[in-house]
Protein backbone atom coordinates (compact mmCIF):
# COMPACT_ATOMS: atom_id res chain seq x y z
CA UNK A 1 12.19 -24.10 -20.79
CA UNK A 2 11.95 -25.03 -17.23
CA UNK A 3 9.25 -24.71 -15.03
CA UNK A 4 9.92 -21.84 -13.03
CA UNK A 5 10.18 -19.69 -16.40
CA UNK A 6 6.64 -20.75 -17.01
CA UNK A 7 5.00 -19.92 -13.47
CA UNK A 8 6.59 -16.67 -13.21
CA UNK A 9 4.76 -16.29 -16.97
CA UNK A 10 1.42 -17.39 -15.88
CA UNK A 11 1.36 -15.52 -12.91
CA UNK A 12 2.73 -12.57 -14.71
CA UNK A 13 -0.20 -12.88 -17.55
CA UNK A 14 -2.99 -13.40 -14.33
CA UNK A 15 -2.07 -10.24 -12.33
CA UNK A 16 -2.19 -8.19 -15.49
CA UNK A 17 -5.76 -9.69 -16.46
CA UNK A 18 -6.61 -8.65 -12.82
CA UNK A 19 -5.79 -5.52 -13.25
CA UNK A 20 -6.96 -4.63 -16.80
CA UNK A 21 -10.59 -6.60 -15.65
CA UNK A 22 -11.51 -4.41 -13.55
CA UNK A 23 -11.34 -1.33 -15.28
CA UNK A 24 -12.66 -3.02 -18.39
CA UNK A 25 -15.97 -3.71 -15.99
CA UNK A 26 -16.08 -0.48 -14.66
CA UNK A 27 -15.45 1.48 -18.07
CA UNK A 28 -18.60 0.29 -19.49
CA UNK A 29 -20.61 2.07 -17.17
CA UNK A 30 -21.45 6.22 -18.63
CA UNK A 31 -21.61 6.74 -14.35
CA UNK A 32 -21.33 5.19 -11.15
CA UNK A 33 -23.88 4.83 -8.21
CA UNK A 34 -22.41 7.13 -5.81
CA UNK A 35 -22.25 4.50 -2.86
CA UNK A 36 -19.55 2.56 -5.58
CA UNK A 37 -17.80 5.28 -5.94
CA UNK A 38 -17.35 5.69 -2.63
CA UNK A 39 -16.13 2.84 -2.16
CA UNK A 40 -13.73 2.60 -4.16
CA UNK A 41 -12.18 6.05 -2.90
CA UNK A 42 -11.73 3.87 0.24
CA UNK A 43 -10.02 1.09 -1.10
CA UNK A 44 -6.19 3.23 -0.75
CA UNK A 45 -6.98 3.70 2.91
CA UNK A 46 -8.00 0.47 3.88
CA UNK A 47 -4.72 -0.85 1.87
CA UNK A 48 -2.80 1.36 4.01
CA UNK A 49 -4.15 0.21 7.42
CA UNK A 50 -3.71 -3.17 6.05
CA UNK A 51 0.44 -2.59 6.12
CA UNK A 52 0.81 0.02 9.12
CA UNK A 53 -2.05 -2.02 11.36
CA UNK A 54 0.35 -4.98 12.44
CA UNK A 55 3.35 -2.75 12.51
CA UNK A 56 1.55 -0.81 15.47
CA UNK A 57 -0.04 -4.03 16.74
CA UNK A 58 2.75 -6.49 17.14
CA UNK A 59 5.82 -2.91 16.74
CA UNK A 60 8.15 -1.66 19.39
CA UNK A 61 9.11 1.81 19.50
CA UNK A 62 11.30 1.83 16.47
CA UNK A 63 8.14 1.01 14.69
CA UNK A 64 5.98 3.19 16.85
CA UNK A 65 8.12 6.03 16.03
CA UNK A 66 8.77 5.70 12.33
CA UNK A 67 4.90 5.68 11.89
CA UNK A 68 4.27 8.46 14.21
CA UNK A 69 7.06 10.61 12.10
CA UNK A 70 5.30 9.37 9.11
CA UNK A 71 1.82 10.47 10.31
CA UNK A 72 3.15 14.20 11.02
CA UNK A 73 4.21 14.19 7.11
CA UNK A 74 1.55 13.23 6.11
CA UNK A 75 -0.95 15.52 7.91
CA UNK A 76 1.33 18.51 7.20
CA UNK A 77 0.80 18.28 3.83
CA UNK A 78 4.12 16.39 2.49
CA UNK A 79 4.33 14.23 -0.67
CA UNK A 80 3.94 10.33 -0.30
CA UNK A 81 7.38 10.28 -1.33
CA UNK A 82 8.63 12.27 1.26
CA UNK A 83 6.53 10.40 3.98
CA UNK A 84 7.67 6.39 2.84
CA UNK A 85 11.64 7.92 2.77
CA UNK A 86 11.44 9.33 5.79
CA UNK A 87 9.48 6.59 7.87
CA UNK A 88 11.75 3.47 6.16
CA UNK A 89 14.58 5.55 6.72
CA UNK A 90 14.14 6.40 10.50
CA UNK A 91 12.63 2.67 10.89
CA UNK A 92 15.95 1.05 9.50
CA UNK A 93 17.84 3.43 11.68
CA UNK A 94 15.99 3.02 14.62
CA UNK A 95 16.18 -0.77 14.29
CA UNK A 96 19.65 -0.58 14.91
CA UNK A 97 19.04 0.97 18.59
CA UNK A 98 15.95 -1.02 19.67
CA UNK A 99 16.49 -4.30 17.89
């Protein structure tokens, strides 16, 4: 087998034992301090300004606009769904006016 068959294995077997360690750590705990807990009911935001924060950084106004239509989903209440088709959508259109 070559070599590439066996990276794309280990890597494969390492993200999974990422994943499954920690909630093997944190299922052996009967409750969590509160101040854990809290943070890790922030960790979804902060993964979220890690992928828009550049966009509106470094963006134009394709960019600009495709996150601003994406923010008025969101805060009206629309699925997550709804708010990724309709930003990449707009964004890929958009990109064909501005470049």
């Amino acid at each position: 087998m070559s070599t590439t068959f066996w990276i794309i294995l280990a890597g494969g077997v390492l993200t999974y034992l990422t994943r499954i360690g920690g909630h093997l750590v944190i299922s052996r705990f009967e409750r969590l301090h509160p101040r854990v807990e809290a943070g890790l009911n922030a960790v979804p935001v902060a993964v979220l300004t890690t992928l828009f924060a550049p966009a509106v950084v470094e963006g134009g106004p394709a960019e600009w606009i495709a996150l601003a239509a994406a923010a008025v989903i969101a805060f009206t209440g629309g699925s997550f769904l709804l708010m990724f088709l309709v930003g990449a959508g707009l964004l890929v259109i958009l990109r064909q006016f501005f470049g």
